[in-house]
C-alpha atoms as a PDB file:
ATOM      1  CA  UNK A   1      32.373  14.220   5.219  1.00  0.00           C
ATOM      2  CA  UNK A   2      35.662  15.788   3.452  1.00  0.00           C
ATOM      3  CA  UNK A   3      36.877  13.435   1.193  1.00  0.00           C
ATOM      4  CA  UNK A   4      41.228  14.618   0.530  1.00  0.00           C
ATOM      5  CA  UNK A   5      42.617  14.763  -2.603  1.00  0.00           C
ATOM      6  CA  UNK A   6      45.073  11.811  -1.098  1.00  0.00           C
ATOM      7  CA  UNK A   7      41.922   9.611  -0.302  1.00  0.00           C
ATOM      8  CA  UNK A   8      40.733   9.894  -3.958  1.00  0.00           C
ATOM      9  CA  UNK A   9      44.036   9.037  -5.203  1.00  0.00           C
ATOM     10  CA  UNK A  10      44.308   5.743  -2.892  1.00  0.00           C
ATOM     11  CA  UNK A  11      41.075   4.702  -3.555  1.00  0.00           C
ATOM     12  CA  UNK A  12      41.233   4.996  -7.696  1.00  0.00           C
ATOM     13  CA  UNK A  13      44.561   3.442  -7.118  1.00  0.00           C
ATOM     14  CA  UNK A  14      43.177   0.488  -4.832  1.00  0.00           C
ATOM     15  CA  UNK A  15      40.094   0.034  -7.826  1.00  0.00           C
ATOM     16  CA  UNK A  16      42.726  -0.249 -10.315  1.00  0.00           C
ATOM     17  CA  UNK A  17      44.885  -3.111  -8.974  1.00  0.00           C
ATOM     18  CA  UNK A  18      41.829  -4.819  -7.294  1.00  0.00           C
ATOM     19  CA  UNK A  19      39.426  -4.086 -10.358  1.00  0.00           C
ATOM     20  CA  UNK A  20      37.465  -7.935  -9.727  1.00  0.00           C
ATOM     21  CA  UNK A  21      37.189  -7.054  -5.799  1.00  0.00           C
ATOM     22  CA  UNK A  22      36.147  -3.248  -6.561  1.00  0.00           C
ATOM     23  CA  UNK A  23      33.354  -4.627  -8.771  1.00  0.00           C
ATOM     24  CA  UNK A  24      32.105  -7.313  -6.471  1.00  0.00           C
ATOM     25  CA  UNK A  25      31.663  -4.955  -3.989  1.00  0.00           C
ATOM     26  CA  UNK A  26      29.904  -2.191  -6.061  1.00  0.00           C
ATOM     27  CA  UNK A  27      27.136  -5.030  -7.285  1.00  0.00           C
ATOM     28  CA  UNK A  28      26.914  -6.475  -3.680  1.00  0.00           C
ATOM     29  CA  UNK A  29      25.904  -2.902  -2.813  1.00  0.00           C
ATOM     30  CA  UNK A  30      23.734  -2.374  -5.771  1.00  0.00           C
ATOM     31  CA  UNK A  31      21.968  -5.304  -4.641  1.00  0.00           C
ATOM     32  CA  UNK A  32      21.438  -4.685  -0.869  1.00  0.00           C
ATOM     33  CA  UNK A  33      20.362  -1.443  -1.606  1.00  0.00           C
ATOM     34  CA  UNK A  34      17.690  -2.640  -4.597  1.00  0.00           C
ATOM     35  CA  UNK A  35      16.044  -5.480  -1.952  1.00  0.00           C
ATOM     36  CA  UNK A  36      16.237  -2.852   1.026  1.00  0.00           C
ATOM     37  CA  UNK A  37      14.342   0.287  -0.865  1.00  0.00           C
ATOM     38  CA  UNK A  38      12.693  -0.458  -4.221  1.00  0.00           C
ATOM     39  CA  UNK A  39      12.309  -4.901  -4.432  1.00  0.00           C
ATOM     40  CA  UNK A  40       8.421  -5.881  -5.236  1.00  0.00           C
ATOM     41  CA  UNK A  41       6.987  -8.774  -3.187  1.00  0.00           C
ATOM     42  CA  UNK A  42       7.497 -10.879  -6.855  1.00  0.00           C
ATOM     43  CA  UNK A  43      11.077  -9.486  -7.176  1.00  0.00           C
ATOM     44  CA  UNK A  44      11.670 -10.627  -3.726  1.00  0.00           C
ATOM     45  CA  UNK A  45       9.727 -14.114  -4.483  1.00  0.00           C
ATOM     46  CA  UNK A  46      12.079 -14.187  -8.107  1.00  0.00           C
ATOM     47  CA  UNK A  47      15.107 -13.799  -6.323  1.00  0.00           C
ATOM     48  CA  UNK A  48      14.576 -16.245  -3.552  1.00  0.00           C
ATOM     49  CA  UNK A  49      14.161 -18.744  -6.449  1.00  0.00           C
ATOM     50  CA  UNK A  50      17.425 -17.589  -8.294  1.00  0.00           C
ATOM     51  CA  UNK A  51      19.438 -18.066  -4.365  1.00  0.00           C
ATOM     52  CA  UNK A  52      17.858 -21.174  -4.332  1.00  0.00           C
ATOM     53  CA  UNK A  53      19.545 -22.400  -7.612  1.00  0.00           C
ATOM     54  CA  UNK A  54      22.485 -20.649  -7.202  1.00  0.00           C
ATOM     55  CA  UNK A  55      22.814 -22.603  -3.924  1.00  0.00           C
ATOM     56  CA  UNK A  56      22.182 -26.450  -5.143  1.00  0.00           C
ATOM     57  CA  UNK A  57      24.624 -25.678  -8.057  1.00  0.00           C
ATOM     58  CA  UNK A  58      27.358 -24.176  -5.801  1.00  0.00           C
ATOM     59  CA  UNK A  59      27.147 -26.805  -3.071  1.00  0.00           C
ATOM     60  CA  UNK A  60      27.648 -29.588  -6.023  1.00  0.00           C
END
C-alpha cells in the first residue's frame, strides 16, 4: 500500500496535537500483538493477575 506524502504529513500532524491518544494506541498495539505472537503460558497467567488488580482498583 502507497502511503502519499499528504498522508504522512496528516498523520505526524494528527500525533502531534493528539500526542496522549497517539501513544495509547501505539502501547494498546504493542500489547495485542505481544499476547497474540510471542506471550508464555506464565506471561499470560502474570498478566491475568495484573487485569485482575487493575480491575478491583478501577471499579473502586
Amino acid at each position: 500500500m502507497v502511503v502519499t506524502e499528504a498522508q504522512k504529513r496528516a498523520k505526524k500532524k494528527y500525533q502531534q496535537k493528539h500526542r496522549k491518544e497517539a501513544n495509547v494506541y501505539s502501547y494498546r498495539s504493542t500489547a495485542k500483538n505481544f499476547i497474540k505472537n510471542y506471550a508464555t503460558f506464565d506471561d499470560l497467567q502474570e498478566l491475568k493477575e495484573l487485569i485482575s488488580a487493575n480491575e478491583k482498583e478501577k471499579s473502586e
